[in-house]
C-alpha atoms as a PDB file:
ATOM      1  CA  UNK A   1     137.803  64.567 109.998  1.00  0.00           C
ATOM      2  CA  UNK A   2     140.488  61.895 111.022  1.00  0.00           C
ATOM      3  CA  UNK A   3     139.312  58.159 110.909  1.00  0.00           C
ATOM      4  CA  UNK A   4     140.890  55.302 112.211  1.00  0.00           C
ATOM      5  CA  UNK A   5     140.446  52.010 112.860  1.00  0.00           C
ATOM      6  CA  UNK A   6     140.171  52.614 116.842  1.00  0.00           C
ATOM      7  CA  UNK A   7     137.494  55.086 117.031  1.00  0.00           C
ATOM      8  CA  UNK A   8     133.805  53.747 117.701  1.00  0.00           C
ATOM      9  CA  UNK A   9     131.369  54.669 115.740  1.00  0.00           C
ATOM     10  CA  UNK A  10     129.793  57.027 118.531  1.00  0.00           C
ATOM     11  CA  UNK A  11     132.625  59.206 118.125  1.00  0.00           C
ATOM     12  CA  UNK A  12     132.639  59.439 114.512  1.00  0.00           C
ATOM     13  CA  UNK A  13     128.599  60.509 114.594  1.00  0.00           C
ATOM     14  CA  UNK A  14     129.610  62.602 117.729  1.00  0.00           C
ATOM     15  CA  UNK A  15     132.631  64.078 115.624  1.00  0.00           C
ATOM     16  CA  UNK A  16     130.129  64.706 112.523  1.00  0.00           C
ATOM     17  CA  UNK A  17     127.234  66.372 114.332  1.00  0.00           C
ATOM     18  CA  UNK A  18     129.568  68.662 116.275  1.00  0.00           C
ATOM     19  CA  UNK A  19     130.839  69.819 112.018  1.00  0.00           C
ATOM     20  CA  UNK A  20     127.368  69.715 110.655  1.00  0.00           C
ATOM     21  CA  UNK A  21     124.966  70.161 113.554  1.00  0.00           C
ATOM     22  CA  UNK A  22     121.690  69.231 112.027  1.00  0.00           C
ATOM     23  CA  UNK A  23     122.267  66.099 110.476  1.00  0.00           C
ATOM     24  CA  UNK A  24     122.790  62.793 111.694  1.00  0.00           C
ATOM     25  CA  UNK A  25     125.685  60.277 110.523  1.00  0.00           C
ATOM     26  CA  UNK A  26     124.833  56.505 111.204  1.00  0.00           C
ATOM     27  CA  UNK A  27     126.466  53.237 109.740  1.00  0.00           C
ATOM     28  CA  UNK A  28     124.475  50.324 108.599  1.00  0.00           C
ATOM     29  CA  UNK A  29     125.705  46.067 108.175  1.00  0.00           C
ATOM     30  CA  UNK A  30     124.559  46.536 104.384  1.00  0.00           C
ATOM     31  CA  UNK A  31     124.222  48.653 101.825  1.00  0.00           C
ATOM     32  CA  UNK A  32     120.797  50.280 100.795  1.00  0.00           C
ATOM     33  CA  UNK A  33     119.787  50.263  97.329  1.00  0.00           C
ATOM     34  CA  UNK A  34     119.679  54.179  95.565  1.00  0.00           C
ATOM     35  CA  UNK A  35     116.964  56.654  96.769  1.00  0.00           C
ATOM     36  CA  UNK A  36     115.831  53.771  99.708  1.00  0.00           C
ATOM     37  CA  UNK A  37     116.748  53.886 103.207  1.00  0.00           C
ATOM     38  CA  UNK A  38     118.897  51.786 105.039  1.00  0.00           C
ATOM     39  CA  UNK A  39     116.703  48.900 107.435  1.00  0.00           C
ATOM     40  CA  UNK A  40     116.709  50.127 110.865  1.00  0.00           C
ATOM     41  CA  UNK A  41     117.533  46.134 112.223  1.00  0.00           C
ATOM     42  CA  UNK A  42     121.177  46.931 109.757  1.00  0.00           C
ATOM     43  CA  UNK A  43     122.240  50.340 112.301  1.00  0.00           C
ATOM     44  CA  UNK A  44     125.609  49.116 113.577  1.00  0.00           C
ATOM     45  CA  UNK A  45     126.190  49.261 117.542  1.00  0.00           C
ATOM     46  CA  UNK A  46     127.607  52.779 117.988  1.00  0.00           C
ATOM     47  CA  UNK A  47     130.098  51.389 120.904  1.00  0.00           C
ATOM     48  CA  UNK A  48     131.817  49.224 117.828  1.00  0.00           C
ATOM     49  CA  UNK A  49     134.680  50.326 117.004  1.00  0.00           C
ATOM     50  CA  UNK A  50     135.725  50.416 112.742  1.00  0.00           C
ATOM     51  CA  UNK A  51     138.018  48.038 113.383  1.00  0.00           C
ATOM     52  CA  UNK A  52     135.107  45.565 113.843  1.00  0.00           C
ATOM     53  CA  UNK A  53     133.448  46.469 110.850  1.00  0.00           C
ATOM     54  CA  UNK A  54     136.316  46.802 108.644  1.00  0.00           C
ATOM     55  CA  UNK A  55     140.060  45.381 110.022  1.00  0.00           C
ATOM     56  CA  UNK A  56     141.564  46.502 106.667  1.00  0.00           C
ATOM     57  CA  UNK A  57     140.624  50.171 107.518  1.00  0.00           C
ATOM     58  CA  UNK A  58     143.854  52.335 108.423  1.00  0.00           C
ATOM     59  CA  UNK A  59     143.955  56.009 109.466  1.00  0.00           C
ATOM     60  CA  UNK A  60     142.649  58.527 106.525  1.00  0.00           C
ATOM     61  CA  UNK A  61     141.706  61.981 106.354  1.00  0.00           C
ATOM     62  CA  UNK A  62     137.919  62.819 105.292  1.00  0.00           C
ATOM     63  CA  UNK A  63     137.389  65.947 103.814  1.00  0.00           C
ATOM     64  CA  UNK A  64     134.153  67.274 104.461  1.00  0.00           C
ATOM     65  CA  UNK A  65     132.549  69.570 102.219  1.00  0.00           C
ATOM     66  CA  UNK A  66     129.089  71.454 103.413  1.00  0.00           C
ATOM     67  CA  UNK A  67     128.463  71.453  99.413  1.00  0.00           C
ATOM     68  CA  UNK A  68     128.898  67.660  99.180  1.00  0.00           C
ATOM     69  CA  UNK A  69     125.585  66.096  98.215  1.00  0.00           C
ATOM     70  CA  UNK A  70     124.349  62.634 100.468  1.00  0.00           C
ATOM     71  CA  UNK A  71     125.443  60.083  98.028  1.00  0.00           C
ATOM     72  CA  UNK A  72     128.615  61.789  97.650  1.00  0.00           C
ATOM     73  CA  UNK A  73     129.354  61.154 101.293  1.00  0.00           C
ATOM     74  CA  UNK A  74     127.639  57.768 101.232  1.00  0.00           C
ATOM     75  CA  UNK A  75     130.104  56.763  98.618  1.00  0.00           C
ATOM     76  CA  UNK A  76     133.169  58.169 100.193  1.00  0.00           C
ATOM     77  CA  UNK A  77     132.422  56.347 103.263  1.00  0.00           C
ATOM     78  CA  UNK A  78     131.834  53.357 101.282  1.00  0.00           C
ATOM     79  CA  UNK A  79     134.885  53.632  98.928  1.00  0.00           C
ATOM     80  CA  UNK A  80     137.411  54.633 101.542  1.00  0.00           C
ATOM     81  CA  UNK A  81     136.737  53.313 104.307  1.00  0.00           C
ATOM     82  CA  UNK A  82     134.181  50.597 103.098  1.00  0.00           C
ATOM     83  CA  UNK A  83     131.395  51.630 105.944  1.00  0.00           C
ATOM     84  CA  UNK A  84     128.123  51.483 104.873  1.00  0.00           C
ATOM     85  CA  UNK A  85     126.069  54.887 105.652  1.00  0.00           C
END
């Protein structure tokens, strides 16, 4: 899954539910503390685009892996891209 700083964040939920049908992808203003959920008031507009959020973000590969647990994808978004899931 490509990710760059143009795409809005509707098309990377729209690009992750079309690979993992079943779950949903959303990105959140702040970080939620381990085994809590994320405020629903922090769910970022999906027609921003992760330029917005992040201007430092440039065009990376994600590997998704069906074996990858939640935090592990939490924290790659984080890490990489520093988007909050």
């Amino acid at each position: 899954m490509k990710i760059h700083p143009n795409l809005t964040i509707e098309q990377v939920v729209n690009e992750f539910s079309s690979k993992f049908p079943g779950l949903k992808l959303e990105l959140y203003s702040e970080e939620h503390k381990e085994g809590e959920n994320s405020a629903p008031s922090s769910m970022l507009d999906h027609s921003k685009k992760l330029k917005e959020i992040n201007p430092s973000l440039s065009e990376v590969e994600l590997i998704l892996d069906p074996q990858m647990k939640v935090s592990e994808l939490e924290n790659e978004f984080k890490n990489t891209f520093g988007l909050n899931v």
